[in-house]
Structure formats: C-alpha cells, structure tokens
N, C-alpha and C. Protein backbone atom coordinates (compact mmCIF):
# COMPACT_ATOMS: atom_id res chain seq x y z
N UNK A 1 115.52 -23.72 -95.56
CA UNK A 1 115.31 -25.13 -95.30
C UNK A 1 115.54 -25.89 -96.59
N UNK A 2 116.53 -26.86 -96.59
CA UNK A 2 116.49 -28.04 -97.83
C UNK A 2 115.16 -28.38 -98.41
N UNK A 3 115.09 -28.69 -99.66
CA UNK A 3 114.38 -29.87 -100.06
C UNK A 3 113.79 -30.64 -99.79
N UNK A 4 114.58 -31.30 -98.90
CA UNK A 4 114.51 -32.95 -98.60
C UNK A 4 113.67 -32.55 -97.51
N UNK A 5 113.52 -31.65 -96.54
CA UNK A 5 112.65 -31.33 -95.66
C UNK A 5 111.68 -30.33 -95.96
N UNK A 6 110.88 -29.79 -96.88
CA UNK A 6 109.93 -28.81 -96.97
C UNK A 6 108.96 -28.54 -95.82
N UNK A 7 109.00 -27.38 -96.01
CA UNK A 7 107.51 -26.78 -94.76
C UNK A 7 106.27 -27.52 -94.91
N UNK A 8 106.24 -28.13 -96.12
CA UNK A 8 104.85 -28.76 -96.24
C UNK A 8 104.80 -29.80 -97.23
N UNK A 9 104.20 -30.84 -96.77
CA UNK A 9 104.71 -32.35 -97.30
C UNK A 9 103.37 -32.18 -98.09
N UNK A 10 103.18 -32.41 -99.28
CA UNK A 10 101.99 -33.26 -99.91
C UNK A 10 101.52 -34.84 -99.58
N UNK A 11 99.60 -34.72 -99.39
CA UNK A 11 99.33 -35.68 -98.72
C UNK A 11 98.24 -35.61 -99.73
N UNK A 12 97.89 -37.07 -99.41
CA UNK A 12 96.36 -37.19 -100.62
C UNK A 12 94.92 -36.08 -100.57
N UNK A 13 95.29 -35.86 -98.95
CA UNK A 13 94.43 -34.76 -99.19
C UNK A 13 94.21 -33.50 -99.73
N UNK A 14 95.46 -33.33 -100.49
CA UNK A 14 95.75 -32.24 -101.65
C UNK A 14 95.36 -32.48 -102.76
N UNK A 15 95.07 -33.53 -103.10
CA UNK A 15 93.96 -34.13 -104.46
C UNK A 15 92.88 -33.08 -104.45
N UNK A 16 92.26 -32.74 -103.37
CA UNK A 16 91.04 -32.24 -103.80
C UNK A 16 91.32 -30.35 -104.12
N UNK A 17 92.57 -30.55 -103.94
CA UNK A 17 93.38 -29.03 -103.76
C UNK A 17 93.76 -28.56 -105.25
N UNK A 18 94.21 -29.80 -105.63
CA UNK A 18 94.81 -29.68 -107.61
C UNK A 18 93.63 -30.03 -107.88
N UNK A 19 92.59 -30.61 -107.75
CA UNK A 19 91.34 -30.79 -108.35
C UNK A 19 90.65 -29.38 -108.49
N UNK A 20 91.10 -28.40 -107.51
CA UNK A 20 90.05 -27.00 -107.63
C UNK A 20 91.22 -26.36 -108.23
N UNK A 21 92.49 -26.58 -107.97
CA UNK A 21 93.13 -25.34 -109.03
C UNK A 21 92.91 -25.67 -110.39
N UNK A 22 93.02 -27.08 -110.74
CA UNK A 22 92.62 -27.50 -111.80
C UNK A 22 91.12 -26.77 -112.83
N UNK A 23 90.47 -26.57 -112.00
CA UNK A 23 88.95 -26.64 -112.69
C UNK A 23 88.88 -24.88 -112.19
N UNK A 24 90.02 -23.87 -112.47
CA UNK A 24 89.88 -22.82 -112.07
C UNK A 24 91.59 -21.90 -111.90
N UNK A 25 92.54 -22.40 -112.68
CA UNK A 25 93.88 -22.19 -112.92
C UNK A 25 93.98 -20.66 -112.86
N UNK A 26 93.15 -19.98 -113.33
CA UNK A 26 93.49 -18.66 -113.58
C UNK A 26 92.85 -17.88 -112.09
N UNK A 27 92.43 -18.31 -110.92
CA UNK A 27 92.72 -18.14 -109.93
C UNK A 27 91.28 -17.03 -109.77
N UNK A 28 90.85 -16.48 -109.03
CA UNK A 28 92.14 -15.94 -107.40
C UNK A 28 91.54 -17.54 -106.86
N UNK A 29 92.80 -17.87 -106.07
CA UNK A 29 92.71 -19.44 -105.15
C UNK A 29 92.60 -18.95 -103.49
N UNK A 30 91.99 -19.86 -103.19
CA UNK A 30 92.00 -19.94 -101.72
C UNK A 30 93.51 -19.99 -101.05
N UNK A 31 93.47 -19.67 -99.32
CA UNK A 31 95.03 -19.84 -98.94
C UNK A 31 95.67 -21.24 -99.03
N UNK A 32 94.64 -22.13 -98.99
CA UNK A 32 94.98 -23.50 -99.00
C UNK A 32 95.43 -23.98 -99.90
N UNK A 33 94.88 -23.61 -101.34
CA UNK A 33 95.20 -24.02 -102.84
C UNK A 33 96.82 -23.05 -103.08
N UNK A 34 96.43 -22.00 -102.33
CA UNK A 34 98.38 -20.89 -102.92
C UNK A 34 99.15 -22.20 -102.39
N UNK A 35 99.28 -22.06 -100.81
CA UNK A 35 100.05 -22.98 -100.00
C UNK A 35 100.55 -24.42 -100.89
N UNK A 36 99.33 -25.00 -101.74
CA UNK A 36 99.52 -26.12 -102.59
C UNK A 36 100.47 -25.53 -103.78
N UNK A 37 100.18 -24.85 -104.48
CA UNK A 37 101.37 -23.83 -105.23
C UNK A 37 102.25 -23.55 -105.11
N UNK A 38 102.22 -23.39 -104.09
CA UNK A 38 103.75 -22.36 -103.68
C UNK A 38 104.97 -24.02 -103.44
N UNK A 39 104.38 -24.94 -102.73
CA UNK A 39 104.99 -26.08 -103.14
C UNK A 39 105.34 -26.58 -104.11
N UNK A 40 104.44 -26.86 -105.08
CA UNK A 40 104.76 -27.50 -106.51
C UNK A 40 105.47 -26.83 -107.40
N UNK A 41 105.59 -25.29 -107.25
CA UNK A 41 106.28 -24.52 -108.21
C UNK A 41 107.45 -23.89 -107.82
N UNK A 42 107.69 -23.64 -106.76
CA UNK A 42 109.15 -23.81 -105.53
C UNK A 42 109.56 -24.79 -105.67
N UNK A 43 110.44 -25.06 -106.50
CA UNK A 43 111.39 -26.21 -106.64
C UNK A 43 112.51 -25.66 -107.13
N UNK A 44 113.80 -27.02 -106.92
CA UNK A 44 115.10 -26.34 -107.31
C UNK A 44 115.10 -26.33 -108.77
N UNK A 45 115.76 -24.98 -108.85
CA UNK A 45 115.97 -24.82 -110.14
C UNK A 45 116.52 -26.18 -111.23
N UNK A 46 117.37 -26.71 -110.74
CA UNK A 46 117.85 -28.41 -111.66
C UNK A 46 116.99 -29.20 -111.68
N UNK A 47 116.49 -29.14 -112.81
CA UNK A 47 115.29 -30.47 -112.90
C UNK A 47 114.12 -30.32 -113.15
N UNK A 48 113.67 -28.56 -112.77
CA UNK A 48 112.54 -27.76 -112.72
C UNK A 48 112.30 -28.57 -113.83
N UNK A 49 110.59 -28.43 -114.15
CA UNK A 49 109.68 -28.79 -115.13
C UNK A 49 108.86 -27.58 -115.50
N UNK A 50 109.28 -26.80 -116.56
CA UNK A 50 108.72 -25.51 -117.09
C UNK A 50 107.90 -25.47 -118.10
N UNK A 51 107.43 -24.33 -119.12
CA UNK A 51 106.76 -24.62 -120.32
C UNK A 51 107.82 -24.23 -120.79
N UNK A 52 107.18 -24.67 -122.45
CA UNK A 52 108.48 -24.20 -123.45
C UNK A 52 107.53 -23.41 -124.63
N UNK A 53 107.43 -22.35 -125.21
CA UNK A 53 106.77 -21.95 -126.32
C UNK A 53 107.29 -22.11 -127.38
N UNK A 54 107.02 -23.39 -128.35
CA UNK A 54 107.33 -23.48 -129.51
C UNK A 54 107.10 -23.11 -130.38
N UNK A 55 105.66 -22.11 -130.74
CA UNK A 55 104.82 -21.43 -131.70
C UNK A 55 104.38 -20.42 -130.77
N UNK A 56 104.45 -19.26 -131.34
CA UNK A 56 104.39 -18.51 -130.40
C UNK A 56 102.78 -18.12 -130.40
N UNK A 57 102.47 -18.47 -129.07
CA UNK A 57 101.07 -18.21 -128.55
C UNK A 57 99.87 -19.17 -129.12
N UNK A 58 100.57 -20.24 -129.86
CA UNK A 58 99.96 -21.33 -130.36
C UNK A 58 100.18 -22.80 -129.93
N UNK A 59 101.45 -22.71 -129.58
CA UNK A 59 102.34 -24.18 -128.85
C UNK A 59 102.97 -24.55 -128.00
N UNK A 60 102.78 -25.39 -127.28
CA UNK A 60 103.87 -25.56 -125.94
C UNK A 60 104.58 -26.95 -125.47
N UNK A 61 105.04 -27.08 -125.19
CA UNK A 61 105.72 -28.42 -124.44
C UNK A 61 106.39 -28.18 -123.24
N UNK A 62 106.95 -29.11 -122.57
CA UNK A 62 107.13 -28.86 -121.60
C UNK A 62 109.24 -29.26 -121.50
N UNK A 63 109.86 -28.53 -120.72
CA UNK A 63 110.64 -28.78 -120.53
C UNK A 63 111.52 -28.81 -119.12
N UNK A 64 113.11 -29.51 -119.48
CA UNK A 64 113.63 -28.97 -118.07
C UNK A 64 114.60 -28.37 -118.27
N UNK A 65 115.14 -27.86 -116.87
CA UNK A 65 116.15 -27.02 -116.71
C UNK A 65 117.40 -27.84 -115.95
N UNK A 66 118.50 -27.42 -116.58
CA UNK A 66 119.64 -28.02 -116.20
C UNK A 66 120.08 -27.33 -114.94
N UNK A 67 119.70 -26.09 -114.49
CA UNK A 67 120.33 -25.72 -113.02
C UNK A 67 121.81 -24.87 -113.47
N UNK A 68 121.94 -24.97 -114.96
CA UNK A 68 123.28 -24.53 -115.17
C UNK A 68 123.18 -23.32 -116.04
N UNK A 69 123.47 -21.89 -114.99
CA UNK A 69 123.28 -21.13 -116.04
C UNK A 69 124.33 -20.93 -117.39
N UNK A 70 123.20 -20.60 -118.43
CA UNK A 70 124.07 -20.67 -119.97
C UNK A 70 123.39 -22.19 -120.95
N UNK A 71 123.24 -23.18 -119.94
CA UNK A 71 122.96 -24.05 -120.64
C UNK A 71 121.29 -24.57 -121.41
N UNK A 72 120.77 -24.58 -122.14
CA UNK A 72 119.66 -24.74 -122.62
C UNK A 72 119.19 -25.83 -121.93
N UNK A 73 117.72 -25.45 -122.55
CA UNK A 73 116.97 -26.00 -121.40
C UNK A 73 117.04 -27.26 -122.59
N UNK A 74 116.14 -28.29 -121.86
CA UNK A 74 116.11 -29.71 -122.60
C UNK A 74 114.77 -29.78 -122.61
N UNK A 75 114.50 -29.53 -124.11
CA UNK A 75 112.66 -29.33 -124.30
C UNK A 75 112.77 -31.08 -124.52
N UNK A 76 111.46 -31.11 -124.21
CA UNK A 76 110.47 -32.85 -123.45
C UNK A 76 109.09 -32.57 -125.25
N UNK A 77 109.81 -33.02 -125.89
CA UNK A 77 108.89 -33.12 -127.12
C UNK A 77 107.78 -34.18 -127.80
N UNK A 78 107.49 -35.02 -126.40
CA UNK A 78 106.62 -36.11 -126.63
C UNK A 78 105.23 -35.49 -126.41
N UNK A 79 105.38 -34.56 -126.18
CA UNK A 79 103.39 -34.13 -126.31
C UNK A 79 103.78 -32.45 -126.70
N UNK A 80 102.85 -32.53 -127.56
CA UNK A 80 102.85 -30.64 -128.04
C UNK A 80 101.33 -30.25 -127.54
N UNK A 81 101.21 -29.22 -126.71
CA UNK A 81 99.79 -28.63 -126.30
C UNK A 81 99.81 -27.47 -127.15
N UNK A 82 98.24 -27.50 -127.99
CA UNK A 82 97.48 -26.18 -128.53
C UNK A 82 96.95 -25.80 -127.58
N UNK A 83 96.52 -26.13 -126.31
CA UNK A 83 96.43 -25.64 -125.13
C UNK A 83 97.23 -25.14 -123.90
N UNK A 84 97.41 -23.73 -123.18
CA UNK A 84 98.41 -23.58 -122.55
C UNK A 84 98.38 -24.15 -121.32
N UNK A 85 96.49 -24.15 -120.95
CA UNK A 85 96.38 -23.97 -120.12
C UNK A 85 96.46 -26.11 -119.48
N UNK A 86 96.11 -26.91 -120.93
CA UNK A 86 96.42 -28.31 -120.88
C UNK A 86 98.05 -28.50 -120.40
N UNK A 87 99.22 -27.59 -120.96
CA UNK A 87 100.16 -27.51 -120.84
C UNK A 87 100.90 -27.25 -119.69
N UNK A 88 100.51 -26.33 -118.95
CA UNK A 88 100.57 -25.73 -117.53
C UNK A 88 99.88 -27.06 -116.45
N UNK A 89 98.91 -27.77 -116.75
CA UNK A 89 98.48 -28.85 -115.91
C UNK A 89 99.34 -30.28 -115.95
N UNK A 90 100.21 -30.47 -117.21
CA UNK A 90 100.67 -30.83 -117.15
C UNK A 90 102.30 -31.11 -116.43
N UNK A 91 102.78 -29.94 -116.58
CA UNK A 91 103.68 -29.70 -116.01
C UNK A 91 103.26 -30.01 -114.13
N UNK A 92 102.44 -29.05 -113.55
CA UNK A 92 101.62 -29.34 -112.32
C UNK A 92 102.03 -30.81 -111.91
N UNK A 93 101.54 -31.61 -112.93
CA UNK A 93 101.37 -33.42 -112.49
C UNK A 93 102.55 -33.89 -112.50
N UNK A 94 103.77 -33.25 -113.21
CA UNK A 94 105.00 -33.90 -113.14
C UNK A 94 105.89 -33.34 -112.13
N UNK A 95 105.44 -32.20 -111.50
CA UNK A 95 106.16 -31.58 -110.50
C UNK A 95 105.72 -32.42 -109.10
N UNK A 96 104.24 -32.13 -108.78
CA UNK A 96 103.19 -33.52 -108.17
C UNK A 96 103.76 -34.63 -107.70
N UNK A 97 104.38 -35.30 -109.28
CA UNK A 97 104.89 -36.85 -109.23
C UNK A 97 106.24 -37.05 -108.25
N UNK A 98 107.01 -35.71 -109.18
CA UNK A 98 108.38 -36.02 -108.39
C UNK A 98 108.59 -35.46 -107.00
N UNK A 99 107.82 -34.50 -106.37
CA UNK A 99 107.72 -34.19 -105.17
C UNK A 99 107.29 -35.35 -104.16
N UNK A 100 105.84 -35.89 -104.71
CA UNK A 100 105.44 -36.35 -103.77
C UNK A 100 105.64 -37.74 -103.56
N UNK A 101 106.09 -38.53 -105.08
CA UNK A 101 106.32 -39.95 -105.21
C UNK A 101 105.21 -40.57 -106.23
N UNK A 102 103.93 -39.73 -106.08
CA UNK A 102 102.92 -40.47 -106.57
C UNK A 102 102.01 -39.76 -107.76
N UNK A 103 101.89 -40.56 -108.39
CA UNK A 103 100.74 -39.89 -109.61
C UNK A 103 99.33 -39.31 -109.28
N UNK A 104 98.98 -38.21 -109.80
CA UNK A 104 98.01 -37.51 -109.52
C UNK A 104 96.96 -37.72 -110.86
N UNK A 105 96.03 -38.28 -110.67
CA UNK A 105 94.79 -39.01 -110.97
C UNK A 105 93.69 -38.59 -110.54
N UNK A 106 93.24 -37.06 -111.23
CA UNK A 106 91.66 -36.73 -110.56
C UNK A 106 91.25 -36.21 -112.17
C-alpha cells in the first residue's frame, strides 16, 4: 500500500500513545503504542529523519536521508543531543509532524 494511504492514519488520540512511549522509550510497549511505531518509523526511505552519531556514544543530531543509495546523508546540525534518548524523541516529533500535519505538544 502507498504512503499516501497508510493502514493507519494518526489521530489526536495518539497523543496519549507518544506520551507513554515517551515516558518509557526503552519499551516493552503495549500493542497499541508498537502499532503507533511501526507508523512513525515506516517511512520512505527519502526524507527519513534518522540519528546521526557525531561523538561516538556521546553525541547526536539528527539527520536525513536522500533515498539515494551512495549519497550521504544530510546531517540537521541545529541541535546537538548529549542525550540519545532526547535525540531519538526528537526525531519521533519530526516524523509525527510530517506524517500527520501537526505538531506534537505533550
């Protein structure tokens, strides 16, 4: 199935869904919270929003992917996380944004 039609649309009532993966990332998640996952991180490869390790095991940022294999990724160097796990939530909210249209605010 395309994109443009996914098995499962994000709705506000998934706020309270990134609110518990949020406050509990390292899992095990309920089926409801995977299902929320498996959306946000199933995306096409062009455009993906990944981490990037700039220091190793000390730094991260976030980047994207061009969809083109061979070509480097395009690290996003306006915020550096000493946190991975700040880093990984971040990414979350920008995948969030562009899936669903709307900013995620909990």
């Amino acid at each position: 199935m395309s994109d443009h039609h996914p098995l499962y649309k994000i709705t506000d009532a998934d706020r309270a869904l990134a609110l518990e993966f949020k406050c509990n990332m390292e899992g095990p998640h309920r089926p409801d919270v995977l299902r929320l996952l498996n959306r946000i991180f199933w995306t096409p490869i062009k455009g993906r929003i990944v981490l990037v390790c700039i220091r190793n095991h000390r730094e991260w940022c976030l980047g994207r992917l061009s969809g083109v294999r061979g070509e480097p990724i395009e690290v996003l160097r306006k915020t550096v996380y000493t946190d991975r796990n700040a880093a990984f939530w971040a990414a979350f909210e920008m995948r969030w944004q562009s899936i669903s249209g709307q900013s995620l605010e909990i």
